[in-house]
PDB file of N, CA and C in Angstrom:
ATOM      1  N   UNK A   1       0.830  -1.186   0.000  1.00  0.00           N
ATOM      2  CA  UNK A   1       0.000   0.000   0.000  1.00  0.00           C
ATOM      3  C   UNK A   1       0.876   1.253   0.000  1.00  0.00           C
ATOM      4  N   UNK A   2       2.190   1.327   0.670  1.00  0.00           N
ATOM      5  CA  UNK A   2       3.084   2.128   0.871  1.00  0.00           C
ATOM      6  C   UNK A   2       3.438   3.113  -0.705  1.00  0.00           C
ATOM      7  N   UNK A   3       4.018   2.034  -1.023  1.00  0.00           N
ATOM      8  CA  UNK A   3       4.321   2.091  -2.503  1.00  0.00           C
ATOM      9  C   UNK A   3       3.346   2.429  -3.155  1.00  0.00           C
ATOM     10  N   UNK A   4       1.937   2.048  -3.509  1.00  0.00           N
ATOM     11  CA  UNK A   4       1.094   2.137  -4.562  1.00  0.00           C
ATOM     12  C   UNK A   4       0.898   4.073  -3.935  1.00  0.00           C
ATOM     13  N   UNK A   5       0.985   4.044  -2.575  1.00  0.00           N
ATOM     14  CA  UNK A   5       0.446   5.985  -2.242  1.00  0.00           C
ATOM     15  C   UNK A   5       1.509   6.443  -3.034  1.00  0.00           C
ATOM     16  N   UNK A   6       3.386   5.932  -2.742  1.00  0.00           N
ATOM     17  CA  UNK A   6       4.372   6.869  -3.381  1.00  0.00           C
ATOM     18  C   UNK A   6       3.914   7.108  -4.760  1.00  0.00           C
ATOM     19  N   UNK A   7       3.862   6.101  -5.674  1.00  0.00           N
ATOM     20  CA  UNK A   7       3.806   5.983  -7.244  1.00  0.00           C
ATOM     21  C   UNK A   7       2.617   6.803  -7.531  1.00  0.00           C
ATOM     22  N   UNK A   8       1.173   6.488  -7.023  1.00  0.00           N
ATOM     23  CA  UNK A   8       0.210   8.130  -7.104  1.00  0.00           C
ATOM     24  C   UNK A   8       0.846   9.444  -6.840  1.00  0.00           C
ATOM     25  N   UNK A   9       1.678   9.633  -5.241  1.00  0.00           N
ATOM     26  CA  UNK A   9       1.713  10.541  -5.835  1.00  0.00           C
ATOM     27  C   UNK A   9       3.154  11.279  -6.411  1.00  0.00           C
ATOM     28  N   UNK A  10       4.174  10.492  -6.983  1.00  0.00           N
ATOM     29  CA  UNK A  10       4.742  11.177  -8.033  1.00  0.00           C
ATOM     30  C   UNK A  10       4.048  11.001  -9.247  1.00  0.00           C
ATOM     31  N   UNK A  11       3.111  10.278  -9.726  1.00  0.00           N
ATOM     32  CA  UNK A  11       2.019  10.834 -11.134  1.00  0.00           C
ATOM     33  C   UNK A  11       1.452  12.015 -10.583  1.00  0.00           C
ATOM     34  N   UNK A  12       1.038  12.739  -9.452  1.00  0.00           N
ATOM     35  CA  UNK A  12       0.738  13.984  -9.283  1.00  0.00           C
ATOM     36  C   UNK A  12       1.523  15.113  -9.703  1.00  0.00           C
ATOM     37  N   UNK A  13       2.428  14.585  -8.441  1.00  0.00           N
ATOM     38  CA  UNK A  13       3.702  15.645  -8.761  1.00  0.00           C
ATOM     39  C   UNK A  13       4.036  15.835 -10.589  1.00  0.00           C
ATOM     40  N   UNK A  14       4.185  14.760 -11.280  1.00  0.00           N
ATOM     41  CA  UNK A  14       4.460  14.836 -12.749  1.00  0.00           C
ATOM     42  C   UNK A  14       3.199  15.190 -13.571  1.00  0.00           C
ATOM     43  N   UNK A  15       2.284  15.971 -12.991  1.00  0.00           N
ATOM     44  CA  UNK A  15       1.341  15.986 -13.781  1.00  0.00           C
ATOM     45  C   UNK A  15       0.652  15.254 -14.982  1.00  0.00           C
ATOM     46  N   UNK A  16       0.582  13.651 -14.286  1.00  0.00           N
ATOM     47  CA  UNK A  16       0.170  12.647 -14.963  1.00  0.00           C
ATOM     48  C   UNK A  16      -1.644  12.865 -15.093  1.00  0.00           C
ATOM     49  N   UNK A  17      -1.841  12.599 -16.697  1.00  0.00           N
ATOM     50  CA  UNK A  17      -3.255  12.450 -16.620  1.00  0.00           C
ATOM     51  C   UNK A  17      -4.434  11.517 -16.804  1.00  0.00           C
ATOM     52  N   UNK A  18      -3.124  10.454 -17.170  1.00  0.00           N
ATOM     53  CA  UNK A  18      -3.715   8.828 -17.268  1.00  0.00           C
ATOM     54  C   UNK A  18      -2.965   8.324 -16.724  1.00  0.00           C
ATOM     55  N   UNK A  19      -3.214   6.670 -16.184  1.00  0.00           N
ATOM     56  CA  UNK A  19      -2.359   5.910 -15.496  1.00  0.00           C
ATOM     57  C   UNK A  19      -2.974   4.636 -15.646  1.00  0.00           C
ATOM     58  N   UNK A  20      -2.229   3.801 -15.750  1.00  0.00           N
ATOM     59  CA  UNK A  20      -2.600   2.794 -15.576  1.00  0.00           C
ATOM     60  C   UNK A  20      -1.492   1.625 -14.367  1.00  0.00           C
ATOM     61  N   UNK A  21      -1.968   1.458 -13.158  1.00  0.00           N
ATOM     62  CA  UNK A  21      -1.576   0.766 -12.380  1.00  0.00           C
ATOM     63  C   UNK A  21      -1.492  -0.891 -12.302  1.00  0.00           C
ATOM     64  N   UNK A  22      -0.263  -1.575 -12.298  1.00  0.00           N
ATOM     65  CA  UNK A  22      -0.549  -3.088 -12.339  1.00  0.00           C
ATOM     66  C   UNK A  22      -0.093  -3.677 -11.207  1.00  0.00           C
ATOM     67  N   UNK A  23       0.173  -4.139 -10.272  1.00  0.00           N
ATOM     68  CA  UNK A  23       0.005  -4.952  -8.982  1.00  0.00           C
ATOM     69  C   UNK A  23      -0.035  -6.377  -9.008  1.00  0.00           C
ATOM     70  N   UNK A  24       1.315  -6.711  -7.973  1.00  0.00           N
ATOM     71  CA  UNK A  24       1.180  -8.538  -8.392  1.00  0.00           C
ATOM     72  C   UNK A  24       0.630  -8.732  -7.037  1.00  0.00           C
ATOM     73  N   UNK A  25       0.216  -8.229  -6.572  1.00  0.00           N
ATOM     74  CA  UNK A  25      -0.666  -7.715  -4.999  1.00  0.00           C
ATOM     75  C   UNK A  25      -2.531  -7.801  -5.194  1.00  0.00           C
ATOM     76  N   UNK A  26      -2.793  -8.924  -5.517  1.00  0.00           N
ATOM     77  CA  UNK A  26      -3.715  -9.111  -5.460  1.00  0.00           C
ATOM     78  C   UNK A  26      -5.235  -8.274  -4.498  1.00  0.00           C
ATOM     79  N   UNK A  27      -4.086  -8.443  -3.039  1.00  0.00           N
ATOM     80  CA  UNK A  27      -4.922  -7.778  -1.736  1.00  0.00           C
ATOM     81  C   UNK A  27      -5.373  -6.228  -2.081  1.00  0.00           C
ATOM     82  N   UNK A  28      -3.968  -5.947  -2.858  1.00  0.00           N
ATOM     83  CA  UNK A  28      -3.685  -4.317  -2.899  1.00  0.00           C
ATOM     84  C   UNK A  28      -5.209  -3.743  -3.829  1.00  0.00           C
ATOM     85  N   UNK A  29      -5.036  -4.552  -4.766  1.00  0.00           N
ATOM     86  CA  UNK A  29      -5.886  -4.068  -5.979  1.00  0.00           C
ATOM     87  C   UNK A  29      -7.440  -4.249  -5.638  1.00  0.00           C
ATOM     88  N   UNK A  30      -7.821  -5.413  -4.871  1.00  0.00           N
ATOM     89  CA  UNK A  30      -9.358  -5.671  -4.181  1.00  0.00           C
ATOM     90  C   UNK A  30      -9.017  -4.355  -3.046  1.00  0.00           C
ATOM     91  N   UNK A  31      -8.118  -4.046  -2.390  1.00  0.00           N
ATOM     92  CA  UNK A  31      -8.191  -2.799  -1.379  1.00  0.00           C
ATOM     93  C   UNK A  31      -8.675  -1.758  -2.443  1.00  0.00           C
ATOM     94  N   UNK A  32      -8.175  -1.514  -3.235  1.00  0.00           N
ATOM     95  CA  UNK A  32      -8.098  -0.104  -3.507  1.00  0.00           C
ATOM     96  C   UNK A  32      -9.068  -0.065  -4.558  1.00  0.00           C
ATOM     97  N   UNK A  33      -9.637  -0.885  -5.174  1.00  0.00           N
ATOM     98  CA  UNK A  33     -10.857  -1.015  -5.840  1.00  0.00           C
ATOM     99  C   UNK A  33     -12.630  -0.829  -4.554  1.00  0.00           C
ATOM    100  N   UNK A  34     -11.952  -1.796  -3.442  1.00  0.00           N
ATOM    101  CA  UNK A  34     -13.382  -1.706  -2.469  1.00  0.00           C
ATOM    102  C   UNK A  34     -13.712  -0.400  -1.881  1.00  0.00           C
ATOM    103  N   UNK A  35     -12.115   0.209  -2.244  1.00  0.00           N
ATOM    104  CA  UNK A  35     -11.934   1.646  -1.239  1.00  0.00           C
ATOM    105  C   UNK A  35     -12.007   1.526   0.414  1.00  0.00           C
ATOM    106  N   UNK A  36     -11.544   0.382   0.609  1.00  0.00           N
ATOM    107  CA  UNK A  36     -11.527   0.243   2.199  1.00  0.00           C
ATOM    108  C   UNK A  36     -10.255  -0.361   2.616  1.00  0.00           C
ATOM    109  N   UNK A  37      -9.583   1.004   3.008  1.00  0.00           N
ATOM    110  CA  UNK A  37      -8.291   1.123   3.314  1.00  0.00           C
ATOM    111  C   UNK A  37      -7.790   1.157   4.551  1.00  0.00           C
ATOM    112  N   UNK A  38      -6.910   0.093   5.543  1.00  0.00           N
ATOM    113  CA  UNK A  38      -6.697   0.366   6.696  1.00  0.00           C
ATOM    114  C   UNK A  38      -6.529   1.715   7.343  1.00  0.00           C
ATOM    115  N   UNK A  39      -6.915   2.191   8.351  1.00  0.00           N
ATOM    116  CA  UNK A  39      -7.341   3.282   9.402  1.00  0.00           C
ATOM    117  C   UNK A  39      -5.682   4.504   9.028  1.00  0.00           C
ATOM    118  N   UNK A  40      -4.610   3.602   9.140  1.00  0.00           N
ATOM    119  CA  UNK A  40      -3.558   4.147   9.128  1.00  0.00           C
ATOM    120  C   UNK A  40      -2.913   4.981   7.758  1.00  0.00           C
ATOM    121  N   UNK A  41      -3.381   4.332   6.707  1.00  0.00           N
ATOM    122  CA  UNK A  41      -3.443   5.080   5.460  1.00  0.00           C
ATOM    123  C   UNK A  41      -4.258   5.715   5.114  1.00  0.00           C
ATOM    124  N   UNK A  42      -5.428   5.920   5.800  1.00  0.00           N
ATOM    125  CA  UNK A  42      -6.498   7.285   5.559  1.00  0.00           C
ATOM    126  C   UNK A  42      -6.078   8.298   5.561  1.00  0.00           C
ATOM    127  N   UNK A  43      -5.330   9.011   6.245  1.00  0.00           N
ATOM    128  CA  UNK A  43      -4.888  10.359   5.412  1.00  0.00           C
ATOM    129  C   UNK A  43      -4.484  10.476   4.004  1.00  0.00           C
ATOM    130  N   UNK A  44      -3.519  10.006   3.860  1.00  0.00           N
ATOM    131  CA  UNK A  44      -2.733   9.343   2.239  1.00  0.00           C
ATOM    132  C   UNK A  44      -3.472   9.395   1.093  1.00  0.00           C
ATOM    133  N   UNK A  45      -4.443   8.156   1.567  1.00  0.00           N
ATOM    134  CA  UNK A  45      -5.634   7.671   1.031  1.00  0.00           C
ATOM    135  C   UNK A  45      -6.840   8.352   0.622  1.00  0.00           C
ATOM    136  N   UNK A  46      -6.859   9.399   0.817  1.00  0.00           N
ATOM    137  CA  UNK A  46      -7.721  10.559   0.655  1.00  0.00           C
ATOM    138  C   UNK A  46      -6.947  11.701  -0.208  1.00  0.00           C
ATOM    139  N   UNK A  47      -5.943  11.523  -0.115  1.00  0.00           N
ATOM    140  CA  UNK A  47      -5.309  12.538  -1.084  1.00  0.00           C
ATOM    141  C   UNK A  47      -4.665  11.891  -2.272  1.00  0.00           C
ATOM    142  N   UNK A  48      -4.852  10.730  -2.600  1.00  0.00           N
ATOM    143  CA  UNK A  48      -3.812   9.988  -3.353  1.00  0.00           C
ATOM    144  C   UNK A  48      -5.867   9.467  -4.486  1.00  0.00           C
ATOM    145  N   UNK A  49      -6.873   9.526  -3.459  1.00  0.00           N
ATOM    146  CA  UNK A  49      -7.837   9.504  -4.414  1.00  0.00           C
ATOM    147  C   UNK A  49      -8.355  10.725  -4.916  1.00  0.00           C
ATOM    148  N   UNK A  50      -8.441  11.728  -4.093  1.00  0.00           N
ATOM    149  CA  UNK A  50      -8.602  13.199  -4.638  1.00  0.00           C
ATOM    150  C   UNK A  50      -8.196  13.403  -6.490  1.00  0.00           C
ATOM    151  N   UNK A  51      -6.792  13.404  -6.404  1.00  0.00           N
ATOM    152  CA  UNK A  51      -5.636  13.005  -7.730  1.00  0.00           C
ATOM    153  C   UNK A  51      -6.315  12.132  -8.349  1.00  0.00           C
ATOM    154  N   UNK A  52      -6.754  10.906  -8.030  1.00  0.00           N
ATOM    155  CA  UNK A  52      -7.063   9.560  -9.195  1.00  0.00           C
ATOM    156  C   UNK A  52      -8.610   9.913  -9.522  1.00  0.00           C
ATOM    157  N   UNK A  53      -9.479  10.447  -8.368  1.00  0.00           N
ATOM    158  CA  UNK A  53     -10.829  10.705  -9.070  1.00  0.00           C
ATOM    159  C   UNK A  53     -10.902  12.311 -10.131  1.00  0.00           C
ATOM    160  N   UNK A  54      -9.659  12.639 -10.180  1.00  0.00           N
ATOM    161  CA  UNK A  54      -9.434  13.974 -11.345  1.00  0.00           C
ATOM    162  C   UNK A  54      -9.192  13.772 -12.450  1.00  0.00           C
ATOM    163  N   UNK A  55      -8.467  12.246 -12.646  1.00  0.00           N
ATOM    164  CA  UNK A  55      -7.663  11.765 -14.026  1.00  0.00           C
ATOM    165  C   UNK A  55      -8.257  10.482 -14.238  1.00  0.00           C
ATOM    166  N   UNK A  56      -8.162  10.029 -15.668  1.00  0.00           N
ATOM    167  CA  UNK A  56      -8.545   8.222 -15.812  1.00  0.00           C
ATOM    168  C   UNK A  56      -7.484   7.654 -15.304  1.00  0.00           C
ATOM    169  N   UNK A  57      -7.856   6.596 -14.739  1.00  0.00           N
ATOM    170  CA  UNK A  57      -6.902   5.793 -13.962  1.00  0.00           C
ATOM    171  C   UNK A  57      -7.505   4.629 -14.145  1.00  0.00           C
ATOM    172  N   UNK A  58      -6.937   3.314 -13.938  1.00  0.00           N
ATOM    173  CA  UNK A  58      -7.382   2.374 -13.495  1.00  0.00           C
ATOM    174  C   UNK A  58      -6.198   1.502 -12.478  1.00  0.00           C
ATOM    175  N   UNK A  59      -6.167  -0.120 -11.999  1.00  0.00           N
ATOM    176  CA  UNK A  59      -5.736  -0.951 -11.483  1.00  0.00           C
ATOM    177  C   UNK A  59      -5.687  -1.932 -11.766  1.00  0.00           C
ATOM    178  N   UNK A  60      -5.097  -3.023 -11.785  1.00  0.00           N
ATOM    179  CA  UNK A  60      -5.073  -4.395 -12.207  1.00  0.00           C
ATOM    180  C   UNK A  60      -4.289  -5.161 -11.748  1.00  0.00           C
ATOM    181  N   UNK A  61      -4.597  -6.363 -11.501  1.00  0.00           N
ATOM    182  CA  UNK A  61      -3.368  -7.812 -11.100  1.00  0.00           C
ATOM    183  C   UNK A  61      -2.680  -8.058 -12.400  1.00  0.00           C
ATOM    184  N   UNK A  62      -1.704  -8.318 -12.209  1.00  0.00           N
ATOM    185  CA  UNK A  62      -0.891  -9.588 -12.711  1.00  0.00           C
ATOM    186  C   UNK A  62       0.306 -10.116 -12.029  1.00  0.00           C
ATOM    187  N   UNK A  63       0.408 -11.071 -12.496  1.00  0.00           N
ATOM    188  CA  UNK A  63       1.620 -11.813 -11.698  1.00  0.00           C
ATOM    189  C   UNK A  63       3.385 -11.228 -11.496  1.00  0.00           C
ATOM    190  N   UNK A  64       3.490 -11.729 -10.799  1.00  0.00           N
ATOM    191  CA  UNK A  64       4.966 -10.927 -10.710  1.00  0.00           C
ATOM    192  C   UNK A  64       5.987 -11.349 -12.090  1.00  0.00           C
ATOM    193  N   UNK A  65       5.673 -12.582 -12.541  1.00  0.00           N
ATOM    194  CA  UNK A  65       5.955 -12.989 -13.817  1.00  0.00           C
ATOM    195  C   UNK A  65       6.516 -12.191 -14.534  1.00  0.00           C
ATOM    196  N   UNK A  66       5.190 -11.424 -14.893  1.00  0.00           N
ATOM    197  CA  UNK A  66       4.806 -10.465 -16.134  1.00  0.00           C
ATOM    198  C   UNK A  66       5.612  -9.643 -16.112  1.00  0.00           C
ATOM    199  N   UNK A  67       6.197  -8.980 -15.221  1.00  0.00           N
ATOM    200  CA  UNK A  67       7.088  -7.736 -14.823  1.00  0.00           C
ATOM    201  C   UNK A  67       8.105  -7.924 -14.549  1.00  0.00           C
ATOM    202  N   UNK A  68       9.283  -8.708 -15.044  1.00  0.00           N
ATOM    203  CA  UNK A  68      10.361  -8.915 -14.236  1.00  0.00           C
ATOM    204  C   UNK A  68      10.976  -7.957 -13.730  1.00  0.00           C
ATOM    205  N   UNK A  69      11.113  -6.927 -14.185  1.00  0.00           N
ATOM    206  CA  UNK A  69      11.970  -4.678 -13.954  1.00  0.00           C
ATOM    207  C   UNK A  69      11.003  -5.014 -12.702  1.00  0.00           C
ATOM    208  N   UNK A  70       9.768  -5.120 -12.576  1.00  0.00           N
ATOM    209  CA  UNK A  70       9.034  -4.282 -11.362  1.00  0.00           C
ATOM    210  C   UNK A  70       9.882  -5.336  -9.944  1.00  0.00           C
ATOM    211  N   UNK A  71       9.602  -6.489 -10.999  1.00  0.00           N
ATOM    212  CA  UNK A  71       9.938  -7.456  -9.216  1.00  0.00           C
ATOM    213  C   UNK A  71      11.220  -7.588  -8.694  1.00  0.00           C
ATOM    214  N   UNK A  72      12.390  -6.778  -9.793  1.00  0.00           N
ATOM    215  CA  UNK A  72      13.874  -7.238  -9.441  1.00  0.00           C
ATOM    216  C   UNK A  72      13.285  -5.446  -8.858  1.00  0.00           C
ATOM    217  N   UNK A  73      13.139  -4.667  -9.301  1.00  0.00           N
ATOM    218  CA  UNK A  73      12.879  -3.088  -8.654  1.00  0.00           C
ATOM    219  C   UNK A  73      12.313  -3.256  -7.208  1.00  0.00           C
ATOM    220  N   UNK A  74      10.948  -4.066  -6.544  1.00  0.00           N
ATOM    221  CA  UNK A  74      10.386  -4.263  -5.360  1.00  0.00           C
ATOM    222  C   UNK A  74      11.747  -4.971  -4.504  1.00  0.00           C
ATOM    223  N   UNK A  75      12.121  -6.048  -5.055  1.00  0.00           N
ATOM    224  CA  UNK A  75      13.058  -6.888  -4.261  1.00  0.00           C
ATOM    225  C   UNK A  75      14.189  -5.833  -3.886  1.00  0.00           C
ATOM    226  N   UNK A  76      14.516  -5.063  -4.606  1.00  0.00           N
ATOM    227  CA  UNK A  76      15.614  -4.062  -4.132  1.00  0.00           C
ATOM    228  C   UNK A  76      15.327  -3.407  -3.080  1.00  0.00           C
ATOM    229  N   UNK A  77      14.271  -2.915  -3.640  1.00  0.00           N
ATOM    230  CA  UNK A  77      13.556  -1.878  -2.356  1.00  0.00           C
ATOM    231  C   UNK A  77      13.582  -2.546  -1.044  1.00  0.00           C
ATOM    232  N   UNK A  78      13.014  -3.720  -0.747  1.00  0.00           N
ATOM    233  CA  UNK A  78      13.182  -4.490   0.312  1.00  0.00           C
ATOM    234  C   UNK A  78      14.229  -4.818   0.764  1.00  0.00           C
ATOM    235  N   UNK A  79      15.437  -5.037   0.108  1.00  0.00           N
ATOM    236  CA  UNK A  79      16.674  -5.594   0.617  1.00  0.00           C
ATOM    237  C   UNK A  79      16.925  -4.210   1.317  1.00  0.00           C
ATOM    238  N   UNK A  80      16.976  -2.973   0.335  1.00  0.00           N
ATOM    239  CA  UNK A  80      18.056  -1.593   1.118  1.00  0.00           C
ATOM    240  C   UNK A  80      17.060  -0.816   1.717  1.00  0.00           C
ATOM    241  N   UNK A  81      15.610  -1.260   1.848  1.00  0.00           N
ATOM    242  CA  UNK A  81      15.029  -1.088   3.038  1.00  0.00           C
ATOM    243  C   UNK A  81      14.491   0.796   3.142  1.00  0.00           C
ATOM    244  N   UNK A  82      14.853   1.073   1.393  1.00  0.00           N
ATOM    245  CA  UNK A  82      14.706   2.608   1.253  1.00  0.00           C
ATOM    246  C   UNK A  82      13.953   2.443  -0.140  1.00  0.00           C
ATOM    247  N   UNK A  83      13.501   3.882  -0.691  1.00  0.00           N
ATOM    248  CA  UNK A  83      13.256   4.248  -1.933  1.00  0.00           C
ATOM    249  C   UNK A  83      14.504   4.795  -3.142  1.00  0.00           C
ATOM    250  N   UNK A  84      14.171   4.359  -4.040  1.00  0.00           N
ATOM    251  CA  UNK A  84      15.439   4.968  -5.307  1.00  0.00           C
ATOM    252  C   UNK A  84      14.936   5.250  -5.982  1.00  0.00           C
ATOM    253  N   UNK A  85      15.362   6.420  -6.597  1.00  0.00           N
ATOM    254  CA  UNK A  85      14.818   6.854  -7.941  1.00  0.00           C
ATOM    255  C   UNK A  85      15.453   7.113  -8.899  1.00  0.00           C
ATOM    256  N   UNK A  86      15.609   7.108 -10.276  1.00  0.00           N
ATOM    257  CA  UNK A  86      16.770   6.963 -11.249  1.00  0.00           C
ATOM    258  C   UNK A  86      15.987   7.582 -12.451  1.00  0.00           C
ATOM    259  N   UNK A  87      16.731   7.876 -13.172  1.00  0.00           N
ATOM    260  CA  UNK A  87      16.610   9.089 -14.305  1.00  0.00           C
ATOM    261  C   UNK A  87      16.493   7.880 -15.670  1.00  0.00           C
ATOM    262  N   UNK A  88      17.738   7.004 -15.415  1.00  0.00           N
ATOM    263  CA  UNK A  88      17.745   5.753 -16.062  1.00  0.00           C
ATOM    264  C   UNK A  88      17.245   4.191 -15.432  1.00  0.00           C
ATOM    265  N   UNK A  89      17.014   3.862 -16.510  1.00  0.00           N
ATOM    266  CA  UNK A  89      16.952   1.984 -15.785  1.00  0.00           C
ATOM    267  C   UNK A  89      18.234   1.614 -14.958  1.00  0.00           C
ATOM    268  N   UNK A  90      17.748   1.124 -13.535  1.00  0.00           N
ATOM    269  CA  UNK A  90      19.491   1.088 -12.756  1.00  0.00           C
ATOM    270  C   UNK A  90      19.910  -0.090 -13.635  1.00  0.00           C
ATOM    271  N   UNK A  91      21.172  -0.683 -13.290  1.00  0.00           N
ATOM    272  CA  UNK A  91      22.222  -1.498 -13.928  1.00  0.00           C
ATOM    273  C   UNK A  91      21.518  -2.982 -13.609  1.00  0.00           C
ATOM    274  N   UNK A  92      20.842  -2.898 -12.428  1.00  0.00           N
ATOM    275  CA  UNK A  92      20.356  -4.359 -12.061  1.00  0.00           C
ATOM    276  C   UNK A  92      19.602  -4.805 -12.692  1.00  0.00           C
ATOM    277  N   UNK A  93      18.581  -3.936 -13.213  1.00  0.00           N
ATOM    278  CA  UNK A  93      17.441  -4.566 -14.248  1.00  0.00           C
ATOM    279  C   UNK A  93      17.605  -4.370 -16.193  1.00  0.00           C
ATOM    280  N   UNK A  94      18.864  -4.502 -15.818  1.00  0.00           N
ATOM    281  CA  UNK A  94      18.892  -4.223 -17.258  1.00  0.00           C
ATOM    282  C   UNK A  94      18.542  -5.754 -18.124  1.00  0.00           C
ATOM    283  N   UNK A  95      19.262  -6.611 -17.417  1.00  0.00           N
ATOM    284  CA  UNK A  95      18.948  -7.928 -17.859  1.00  0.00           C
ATOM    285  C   UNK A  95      17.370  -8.171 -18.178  1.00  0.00           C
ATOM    286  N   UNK A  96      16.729  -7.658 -17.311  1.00  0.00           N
ATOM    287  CA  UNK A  96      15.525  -7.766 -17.379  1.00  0.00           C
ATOM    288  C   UNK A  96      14.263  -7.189 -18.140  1.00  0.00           C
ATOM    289  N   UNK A  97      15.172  -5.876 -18.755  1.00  0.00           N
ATOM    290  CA  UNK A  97      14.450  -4.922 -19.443  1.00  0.00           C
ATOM    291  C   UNK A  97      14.593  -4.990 -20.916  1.00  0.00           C
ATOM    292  N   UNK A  98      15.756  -5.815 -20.959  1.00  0.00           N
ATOM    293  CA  UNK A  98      16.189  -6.182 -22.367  1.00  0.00           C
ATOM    294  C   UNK A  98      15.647  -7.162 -22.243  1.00  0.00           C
ATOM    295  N   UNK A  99      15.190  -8.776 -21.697  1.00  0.00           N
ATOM    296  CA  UNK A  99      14.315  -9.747 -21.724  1.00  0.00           C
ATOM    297  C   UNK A  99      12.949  -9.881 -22.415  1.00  0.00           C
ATOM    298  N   UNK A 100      12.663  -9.043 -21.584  1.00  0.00           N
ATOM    299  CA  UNK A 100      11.134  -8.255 -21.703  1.00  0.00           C
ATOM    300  C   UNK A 100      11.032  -7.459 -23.093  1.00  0.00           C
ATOM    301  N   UNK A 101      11.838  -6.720 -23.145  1.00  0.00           N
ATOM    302  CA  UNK A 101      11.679  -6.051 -24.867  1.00  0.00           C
ATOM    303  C   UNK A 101      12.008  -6.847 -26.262  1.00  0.00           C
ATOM    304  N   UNK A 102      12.417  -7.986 -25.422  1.00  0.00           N
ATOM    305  CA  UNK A 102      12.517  -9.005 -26.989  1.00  0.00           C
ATOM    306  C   UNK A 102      11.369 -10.282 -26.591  1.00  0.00           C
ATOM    307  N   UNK A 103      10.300 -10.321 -25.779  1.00  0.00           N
ATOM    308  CA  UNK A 103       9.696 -11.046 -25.802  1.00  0.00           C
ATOM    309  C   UNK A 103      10.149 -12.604 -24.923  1.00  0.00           C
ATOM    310  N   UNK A 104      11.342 -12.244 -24.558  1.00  0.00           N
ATOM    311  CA  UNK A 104      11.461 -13.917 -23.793  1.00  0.00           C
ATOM    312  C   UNK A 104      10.780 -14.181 -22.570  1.00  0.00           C
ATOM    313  N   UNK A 105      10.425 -15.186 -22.123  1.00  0.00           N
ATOM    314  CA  UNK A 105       9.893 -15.467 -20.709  1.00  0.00           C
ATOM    315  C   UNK A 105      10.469 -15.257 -19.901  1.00  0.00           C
ATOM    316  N   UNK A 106      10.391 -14.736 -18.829  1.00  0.00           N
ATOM    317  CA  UNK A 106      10.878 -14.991 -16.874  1.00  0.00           C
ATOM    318  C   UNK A 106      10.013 -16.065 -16.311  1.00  0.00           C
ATOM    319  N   UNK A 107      11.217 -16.512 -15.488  1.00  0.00           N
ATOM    320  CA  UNK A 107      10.359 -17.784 -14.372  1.00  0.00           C
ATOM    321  C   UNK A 107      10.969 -17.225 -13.653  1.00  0.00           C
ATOM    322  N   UNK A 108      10.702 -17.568 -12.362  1.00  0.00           N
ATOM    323  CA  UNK A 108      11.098 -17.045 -10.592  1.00  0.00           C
ATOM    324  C   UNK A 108      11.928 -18.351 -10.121  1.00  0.00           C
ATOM    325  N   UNK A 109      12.361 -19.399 -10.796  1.00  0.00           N
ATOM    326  CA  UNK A 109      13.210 -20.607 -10.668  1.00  0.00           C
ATOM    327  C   UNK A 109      14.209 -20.146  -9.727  1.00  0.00           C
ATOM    328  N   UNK A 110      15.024 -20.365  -9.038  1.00  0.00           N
ATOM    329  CA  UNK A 110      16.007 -19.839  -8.197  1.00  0.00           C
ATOM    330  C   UNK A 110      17.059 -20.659  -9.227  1.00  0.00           C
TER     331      UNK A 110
END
């Protein structure tokens, strides 16, 4: 939920006027579709819909699969336990971004 408030609101800040949101967060996307958001993100949550009921937006599942950039990008985030932001694709997902742009599959195989 943390994340889905940041990413609204830098589409604010960037004066985004469409969006389309994808989520391998199943919970996230039934949350934020039912609009019943734990007590603690109600502030957030009120300003992060303010923004989305101004612009088309939508939400959606898919699997972490589908995204390999997003899930090697989340897993980072979790390891250094902070936010990053980059101008470019960082160095870590490059493997992944070039994958993805020629059509090959990801598996999560270790």
């Amino acid at each position: 939920m943390a994340a889905f408030m940041v990413g609204v609101n830098m589409a604010c800040e960037l004066g985004v006027d469409k969006i389309w949101i994808e989520s391998d967060s199943a919970a996230l996307v039934t949350t934020v579709l039912s609009r019943k958001v734990p007590w603690y993100f109600l502030q957030r949550w009120w300003s992060a819909m303010a923004f989305l009921d101004s612009i088309q937006w939508r939400i959606t599942h898919c699997y972490r699969e589908a995204n390999a950039a997003a899930d090697a990008l989340a897993n980072n985030a979790a390891k250094q336990k902070s936010l990053g932001f980059w101008d470019n694709p960082p160095p870590f997902i490059a493997a992944a971004v070039s994958n993805d742009a020629h059509g090959r599959p990801y598996c999560r195989f270790p």
